[in-house]
C-alpha atoms as a PDB file:
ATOM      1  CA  UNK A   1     -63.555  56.462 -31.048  1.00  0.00           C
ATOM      2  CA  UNK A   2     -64.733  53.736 -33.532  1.00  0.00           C
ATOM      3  CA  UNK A   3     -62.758  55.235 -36.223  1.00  0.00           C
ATOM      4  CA  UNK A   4     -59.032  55.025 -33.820  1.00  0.00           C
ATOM      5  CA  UNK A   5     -60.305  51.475 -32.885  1.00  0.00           C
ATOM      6  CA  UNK A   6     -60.640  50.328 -36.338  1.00  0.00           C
ATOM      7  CA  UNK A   7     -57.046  51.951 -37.143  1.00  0.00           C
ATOM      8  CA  UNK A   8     -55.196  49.646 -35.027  1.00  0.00           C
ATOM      9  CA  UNK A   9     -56.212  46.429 -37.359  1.00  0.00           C
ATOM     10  CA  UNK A  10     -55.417  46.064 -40.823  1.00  0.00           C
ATOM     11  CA  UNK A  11     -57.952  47.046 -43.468  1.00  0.00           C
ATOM     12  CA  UNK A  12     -58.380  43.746 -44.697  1.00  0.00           C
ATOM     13  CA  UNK A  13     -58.595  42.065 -41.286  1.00  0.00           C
ATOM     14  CA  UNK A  14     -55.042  39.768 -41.742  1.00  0.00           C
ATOM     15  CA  UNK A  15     -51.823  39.747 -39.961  1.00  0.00           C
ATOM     16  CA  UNK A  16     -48.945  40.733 -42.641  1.00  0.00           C
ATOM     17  CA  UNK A  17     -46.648  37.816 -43.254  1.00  0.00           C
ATOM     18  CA  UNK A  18     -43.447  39.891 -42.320  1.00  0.00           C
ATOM     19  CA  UNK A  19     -44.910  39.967 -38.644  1.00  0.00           C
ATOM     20  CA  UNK A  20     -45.725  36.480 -39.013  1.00  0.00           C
ATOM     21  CA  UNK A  21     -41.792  35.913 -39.946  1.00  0.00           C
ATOM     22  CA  UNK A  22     -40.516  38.240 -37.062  1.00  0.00           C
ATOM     23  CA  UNK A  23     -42.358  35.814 -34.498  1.00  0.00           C
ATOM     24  CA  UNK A  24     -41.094  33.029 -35.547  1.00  0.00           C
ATOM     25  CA  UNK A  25     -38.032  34.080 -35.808  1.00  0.00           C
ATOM     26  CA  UNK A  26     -37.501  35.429 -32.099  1.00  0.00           C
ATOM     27  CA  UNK A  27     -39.114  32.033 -31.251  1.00  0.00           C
ATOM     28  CA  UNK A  28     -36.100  29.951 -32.907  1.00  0.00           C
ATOM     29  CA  UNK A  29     -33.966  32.339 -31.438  1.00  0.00           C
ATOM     30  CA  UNK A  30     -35.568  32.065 -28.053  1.00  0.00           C
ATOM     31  CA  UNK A  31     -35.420  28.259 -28.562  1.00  0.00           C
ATOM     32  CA  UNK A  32     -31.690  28.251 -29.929  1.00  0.00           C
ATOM     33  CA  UNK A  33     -30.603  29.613 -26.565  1.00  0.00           C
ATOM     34  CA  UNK A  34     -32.351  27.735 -24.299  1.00  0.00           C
ATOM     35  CA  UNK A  35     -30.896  24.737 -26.034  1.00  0.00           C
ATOM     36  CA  UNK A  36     -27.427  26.148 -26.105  1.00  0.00           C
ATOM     37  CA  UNK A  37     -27.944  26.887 -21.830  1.00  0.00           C
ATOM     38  CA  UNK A  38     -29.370  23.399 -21.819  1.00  0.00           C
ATOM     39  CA  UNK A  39     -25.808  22.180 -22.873  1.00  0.00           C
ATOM     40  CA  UNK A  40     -24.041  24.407 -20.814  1.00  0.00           C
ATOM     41  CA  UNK A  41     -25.382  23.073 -17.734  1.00  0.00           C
ATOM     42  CA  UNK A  42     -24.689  19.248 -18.967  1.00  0.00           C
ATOM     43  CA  UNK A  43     -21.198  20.006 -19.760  1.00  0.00           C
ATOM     44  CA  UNK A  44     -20.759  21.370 -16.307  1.00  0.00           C
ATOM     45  CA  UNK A  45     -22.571  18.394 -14.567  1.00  0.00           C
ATOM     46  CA  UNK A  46     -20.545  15.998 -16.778  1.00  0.00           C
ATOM     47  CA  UNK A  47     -17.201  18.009 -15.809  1.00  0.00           C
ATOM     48  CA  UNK A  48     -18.286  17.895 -11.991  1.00  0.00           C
ATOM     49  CA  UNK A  49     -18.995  14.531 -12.517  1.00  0.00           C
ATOM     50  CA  UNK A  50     -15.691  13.788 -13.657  1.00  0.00           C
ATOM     51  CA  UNK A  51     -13.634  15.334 -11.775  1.00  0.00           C
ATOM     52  CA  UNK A  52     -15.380  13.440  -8.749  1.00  0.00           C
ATOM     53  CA  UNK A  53     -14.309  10.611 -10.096  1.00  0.00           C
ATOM     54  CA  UNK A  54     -10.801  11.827 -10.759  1.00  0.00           C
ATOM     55  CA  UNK A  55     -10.372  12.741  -7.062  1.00  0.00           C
ATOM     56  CA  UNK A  56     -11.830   9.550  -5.819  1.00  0.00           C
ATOM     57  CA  UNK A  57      -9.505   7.326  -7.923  1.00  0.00           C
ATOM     58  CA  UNK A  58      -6.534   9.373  -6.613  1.00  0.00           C
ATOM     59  CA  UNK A  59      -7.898   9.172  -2.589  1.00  0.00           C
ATOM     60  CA  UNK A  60      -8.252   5.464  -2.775  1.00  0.00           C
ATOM     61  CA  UNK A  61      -5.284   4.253  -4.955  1.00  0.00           C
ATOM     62  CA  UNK A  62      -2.414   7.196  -4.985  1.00  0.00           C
ATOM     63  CA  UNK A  63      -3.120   8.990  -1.907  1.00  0.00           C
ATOM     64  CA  UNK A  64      -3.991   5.635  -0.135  1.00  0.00           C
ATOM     65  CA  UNK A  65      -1.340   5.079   2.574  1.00  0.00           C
ATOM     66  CA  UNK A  66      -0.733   1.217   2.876  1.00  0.00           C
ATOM     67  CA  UNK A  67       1.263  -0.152   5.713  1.00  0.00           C
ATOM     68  CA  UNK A  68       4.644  -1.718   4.746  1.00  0.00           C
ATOM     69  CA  UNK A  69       5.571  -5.408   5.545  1.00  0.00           C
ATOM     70  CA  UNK A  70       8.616  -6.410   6.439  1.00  0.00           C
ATOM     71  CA  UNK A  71      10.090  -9.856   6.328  1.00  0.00           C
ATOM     72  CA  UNK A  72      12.168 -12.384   6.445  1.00  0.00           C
ATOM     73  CA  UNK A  73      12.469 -13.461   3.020  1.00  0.00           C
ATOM     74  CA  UNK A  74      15.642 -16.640   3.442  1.00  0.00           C
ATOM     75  CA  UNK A  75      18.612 -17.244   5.340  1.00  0.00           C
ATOM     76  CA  UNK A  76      21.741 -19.221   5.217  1.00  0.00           C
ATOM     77  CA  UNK A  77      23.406 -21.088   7.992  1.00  0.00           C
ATOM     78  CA  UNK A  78      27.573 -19.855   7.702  1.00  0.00           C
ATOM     79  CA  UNK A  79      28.385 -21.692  11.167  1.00  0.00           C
ATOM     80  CA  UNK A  80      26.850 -24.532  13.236  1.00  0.00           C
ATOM     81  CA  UNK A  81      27.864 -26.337  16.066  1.00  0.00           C
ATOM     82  CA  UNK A  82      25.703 -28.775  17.993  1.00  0.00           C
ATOM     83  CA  UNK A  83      25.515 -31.296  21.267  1.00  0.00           C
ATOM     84  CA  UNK A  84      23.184 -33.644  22.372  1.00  0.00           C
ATOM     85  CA  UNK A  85      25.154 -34.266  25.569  1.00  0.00           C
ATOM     86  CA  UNK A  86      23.926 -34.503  28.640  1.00  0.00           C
ATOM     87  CA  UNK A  87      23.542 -30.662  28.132  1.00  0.00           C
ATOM     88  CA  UNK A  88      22.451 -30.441  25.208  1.00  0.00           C
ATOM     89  CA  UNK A  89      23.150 -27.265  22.816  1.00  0.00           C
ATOM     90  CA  UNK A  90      23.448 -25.496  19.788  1.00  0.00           C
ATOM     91  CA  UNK A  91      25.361 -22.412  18.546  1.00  0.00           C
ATOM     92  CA  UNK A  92      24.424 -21.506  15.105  1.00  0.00           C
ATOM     93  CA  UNK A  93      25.624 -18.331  12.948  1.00  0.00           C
ATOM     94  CA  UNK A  94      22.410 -17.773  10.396  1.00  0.00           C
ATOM     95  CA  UNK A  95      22.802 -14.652   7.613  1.00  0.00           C
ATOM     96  CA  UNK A  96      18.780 -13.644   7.190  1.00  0.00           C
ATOM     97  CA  UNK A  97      17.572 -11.917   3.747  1.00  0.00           C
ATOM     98  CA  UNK A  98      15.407  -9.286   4.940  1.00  0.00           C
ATOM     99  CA  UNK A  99      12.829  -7.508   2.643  1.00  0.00           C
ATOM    100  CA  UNK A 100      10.896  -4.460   3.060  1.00  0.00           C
ATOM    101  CA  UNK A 101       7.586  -4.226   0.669  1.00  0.00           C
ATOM    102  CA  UNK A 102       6.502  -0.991   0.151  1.00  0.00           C
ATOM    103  CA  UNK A 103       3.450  -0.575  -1.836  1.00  0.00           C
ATOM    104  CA  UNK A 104       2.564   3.279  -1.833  1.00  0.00           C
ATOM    105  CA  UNK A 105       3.089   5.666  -4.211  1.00  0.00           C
ATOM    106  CA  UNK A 106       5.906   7.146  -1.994  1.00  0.00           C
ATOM    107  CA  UNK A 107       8.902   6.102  -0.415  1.00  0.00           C
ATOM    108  CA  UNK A 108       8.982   4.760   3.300  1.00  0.00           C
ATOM    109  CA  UNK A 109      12.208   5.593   4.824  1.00  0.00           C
ATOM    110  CA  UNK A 110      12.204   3.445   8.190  1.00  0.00           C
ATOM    111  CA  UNK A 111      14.253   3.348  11.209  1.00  0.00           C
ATOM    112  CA  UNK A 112      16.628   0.917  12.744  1.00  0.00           C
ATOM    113  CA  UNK A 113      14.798  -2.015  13.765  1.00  0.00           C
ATOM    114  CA  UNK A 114      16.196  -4.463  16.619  1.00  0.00           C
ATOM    115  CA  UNK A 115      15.144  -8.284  15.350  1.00  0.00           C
ATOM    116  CA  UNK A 116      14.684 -11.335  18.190  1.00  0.00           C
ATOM    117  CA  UNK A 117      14.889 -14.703  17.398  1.00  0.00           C
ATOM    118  CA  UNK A 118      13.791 -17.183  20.016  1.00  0.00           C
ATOM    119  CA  UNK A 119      13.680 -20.895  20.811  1.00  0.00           C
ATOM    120  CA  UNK A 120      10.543 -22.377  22.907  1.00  0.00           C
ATOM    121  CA  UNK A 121      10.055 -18.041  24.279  1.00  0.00           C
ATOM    122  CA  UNK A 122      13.354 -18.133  25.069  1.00  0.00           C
ATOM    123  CA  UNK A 123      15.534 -15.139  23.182  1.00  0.00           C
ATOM    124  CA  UNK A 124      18.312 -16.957  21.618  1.00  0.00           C
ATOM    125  CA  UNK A 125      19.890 -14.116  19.555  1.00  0.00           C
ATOM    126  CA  UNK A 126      18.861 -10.793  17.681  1.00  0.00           C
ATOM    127  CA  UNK A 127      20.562  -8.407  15.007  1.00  0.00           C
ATOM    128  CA  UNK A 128      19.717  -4.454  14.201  1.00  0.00           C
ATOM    129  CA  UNK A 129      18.582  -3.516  10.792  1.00  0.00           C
ATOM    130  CA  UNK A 130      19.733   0.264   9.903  1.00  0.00           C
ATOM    131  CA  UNK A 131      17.614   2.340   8.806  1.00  0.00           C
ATOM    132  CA  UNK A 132      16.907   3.226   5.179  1.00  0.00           C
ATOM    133  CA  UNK A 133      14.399   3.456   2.292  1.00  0.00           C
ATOM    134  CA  UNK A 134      12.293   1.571   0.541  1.00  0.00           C
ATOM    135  CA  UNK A 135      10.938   3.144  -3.069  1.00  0.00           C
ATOM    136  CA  UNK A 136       7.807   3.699  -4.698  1.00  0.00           C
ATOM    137  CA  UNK A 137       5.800   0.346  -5.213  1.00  0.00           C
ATOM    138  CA  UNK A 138       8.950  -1.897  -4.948  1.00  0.00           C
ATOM    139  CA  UNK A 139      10.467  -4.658  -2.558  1.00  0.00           C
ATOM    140  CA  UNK A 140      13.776  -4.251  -0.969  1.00  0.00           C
ATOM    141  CA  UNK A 141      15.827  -7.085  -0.381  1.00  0.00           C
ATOM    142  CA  UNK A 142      19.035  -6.736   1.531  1.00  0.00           C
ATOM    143  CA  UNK A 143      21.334  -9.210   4.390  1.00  0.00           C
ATOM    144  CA  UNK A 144      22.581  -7.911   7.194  1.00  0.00           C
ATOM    145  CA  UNK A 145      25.093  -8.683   9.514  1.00  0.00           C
ATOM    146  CA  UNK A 146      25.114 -12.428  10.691  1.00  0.00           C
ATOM    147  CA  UNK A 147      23.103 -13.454  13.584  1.00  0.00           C
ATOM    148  CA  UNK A 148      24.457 -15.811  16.420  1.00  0.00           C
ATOM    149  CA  UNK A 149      21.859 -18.431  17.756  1.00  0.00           C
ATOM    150  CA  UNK A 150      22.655 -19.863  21.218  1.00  0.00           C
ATOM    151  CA  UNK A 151      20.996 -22.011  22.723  1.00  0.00           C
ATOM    152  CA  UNK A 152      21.333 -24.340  25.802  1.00  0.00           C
ATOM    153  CA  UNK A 153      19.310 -25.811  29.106  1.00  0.00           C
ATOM    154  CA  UNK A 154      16.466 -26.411  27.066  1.00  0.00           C
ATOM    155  CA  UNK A 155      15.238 -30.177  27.500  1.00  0.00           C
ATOM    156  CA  UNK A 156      13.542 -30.647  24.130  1.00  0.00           C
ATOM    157  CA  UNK A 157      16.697 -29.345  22.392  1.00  0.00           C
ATOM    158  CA  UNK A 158      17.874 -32.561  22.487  1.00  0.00           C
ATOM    159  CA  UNK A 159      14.707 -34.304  20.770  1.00  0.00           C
ATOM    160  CA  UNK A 160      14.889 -31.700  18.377  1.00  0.00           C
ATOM    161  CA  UNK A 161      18.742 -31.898  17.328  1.00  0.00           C
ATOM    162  CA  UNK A 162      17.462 -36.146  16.951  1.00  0.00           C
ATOM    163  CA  UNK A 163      14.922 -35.147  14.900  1.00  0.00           C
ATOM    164  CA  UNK A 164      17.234 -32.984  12.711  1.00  0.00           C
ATOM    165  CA  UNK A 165      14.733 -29.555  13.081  1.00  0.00           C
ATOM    166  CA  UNK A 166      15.136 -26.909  15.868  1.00  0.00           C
ATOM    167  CA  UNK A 167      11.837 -24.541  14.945  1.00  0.00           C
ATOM    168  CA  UNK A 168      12.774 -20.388  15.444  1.00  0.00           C
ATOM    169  CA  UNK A 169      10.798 -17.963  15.820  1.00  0.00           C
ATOM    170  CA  UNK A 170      11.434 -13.884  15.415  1.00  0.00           C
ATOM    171  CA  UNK A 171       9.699 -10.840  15.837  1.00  0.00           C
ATOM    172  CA  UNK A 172      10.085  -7.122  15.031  1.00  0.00           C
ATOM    173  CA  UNK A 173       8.766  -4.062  14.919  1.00  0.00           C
ATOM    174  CA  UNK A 174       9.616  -1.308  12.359  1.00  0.00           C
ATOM    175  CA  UNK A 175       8.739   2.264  12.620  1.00  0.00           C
ATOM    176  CA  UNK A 176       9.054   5.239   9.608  1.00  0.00           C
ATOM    177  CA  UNK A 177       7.413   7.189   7.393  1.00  0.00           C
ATOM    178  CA  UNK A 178       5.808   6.858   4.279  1.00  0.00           C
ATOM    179  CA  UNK A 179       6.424  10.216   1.917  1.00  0.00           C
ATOM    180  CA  UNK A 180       3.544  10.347  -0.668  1.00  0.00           C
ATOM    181  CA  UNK A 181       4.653  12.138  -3.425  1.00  0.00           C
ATOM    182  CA  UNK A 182       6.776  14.379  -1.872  1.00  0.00           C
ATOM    183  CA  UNK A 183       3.803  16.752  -0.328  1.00  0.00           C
ATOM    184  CA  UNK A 184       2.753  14.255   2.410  1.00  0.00           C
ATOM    185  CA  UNK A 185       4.594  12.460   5.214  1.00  0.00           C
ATOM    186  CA  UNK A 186       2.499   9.446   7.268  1.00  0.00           C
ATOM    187  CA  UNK A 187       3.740   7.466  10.051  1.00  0.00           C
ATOM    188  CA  UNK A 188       3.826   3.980   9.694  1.00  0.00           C
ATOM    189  CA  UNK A 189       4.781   0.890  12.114  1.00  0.00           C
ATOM    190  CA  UNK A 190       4.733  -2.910  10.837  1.00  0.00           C
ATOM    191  CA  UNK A 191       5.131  -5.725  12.779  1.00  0.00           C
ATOM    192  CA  UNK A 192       6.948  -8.902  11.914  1.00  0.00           C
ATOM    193  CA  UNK A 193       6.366 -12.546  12.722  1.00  0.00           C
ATOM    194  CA  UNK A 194       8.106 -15.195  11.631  1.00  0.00           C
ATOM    195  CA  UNK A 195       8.452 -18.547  12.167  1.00  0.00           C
ATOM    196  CA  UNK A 196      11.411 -20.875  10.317  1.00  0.00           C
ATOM    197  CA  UNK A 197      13.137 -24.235  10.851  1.00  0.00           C
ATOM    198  CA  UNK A 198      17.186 -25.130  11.202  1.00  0.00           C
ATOM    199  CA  UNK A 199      17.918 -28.061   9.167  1.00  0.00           C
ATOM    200  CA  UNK A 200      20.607 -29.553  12.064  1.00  0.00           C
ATOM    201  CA  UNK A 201      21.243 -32.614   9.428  1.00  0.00           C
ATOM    202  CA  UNK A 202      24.168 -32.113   6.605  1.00  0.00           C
ATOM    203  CA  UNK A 203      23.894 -29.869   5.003  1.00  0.00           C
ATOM    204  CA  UNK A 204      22.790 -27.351   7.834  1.00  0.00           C
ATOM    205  CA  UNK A 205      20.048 -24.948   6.039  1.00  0.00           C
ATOM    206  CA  UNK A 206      17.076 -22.640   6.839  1.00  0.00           C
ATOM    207  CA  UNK A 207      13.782 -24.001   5.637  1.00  0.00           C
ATOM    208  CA  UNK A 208      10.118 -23.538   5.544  1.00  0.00           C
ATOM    209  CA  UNK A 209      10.137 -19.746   6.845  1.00  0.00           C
ATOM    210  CA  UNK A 210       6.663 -18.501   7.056  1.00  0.00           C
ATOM    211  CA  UNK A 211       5.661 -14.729   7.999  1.00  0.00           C
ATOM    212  CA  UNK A 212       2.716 -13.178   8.928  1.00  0.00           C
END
């Protein structure tokens, strides 16, 4: 039994160097793949990492639907004819510049839109816009058919024709849809308020329009 136990040591009581080798060897090997695993795993965090990002620049810029505004952006006066009688009045024919500012990646295609103008709360006069399109991150600018202004039985219209200023104010409210990149389709509604000023003095102009 001694004898067998003896056996399974070397005679000289050392380890050979070639086993000595073989251990270290399967160590750098062992060593060489966790490092290689090690780097597998980063690349995939850094990838998932990325591609977070990716998809959370693209929600909140691209895929971001903004709503449209739409303006008044000038106007000309074509007609005018005033009174500061002892009814006082005013017809004026005014040619707006509309603009539609569309800031998505998309196109908004809106509706026909009905725009009021009033005097004091009183509706004075008001012109349809057709529908149509706006493009991708642009501003459309565009007149329309001429509005007619009348107003009468108003008893600061007379102070106001004096002073040379009759203040106007007009609202609207377009509807449509804003088509992000072709794959997705959003409503969207803006509303428009703006206020402006006839110049009733020579030469008759549209000043100091201001829309919120």
């Amino acid at each position: 039994m001694a004898e067998k136990q003896q056996s399974a040591y070397p005679a000289n009581g050392y380890i050979r160097s070639g086993d000595t080798e073989a251990a270290a060897a399967h160590d750098a090997m062992r060593e060489q793949r966790k490092k290689k695993r090690n780097k597998c795993i980063l690349y995939i965090l850094l990838f998932i990492v990325f591609q977070t990002a990716i998809i959370t620049v693209f929600a909140l810029t691209i895929m971001k639907v903004r709503t449209p505004r739409f303006r008044i952006g000038g106007g000309a006066i074509t007609d005018f004819n005033a009174s500061t009688a002892a009814s006082p009045s005013l017809r004026a024919t005014i040619t707006p510049e509309f603009t539609v500012k569309n800031a998505n990646f998309g196109r908004y295609k809106y509706r026909s839109t009905t725009v009021e103008f009033f005097y004091k709360g009183t509706r004075v006069g008001q012109v349809t816009v057709p529908n149509s399109k706006a493009g991708w991150r642009s501003t459309k600018r565009f007149t329309h058919s001429a509005v007619e202004l009348n107003i009468s039985g108003s008893p600061q219209l007379a102070e106001d024709l004096r002073a040379g200023v009759v203040p106007i104010t007009s609202t609207a409210r377009m509807g449509g849809k804003v088509e992000l990149i072709f794959i997705m389709k959003k409503n969207k509604a803006t509303n428009m308020n703006c206020s402006m000023n006839l110049v009733t003095t020579s030469p008759q102009s549209v000043m100091n329009i201001a829309c919120i």
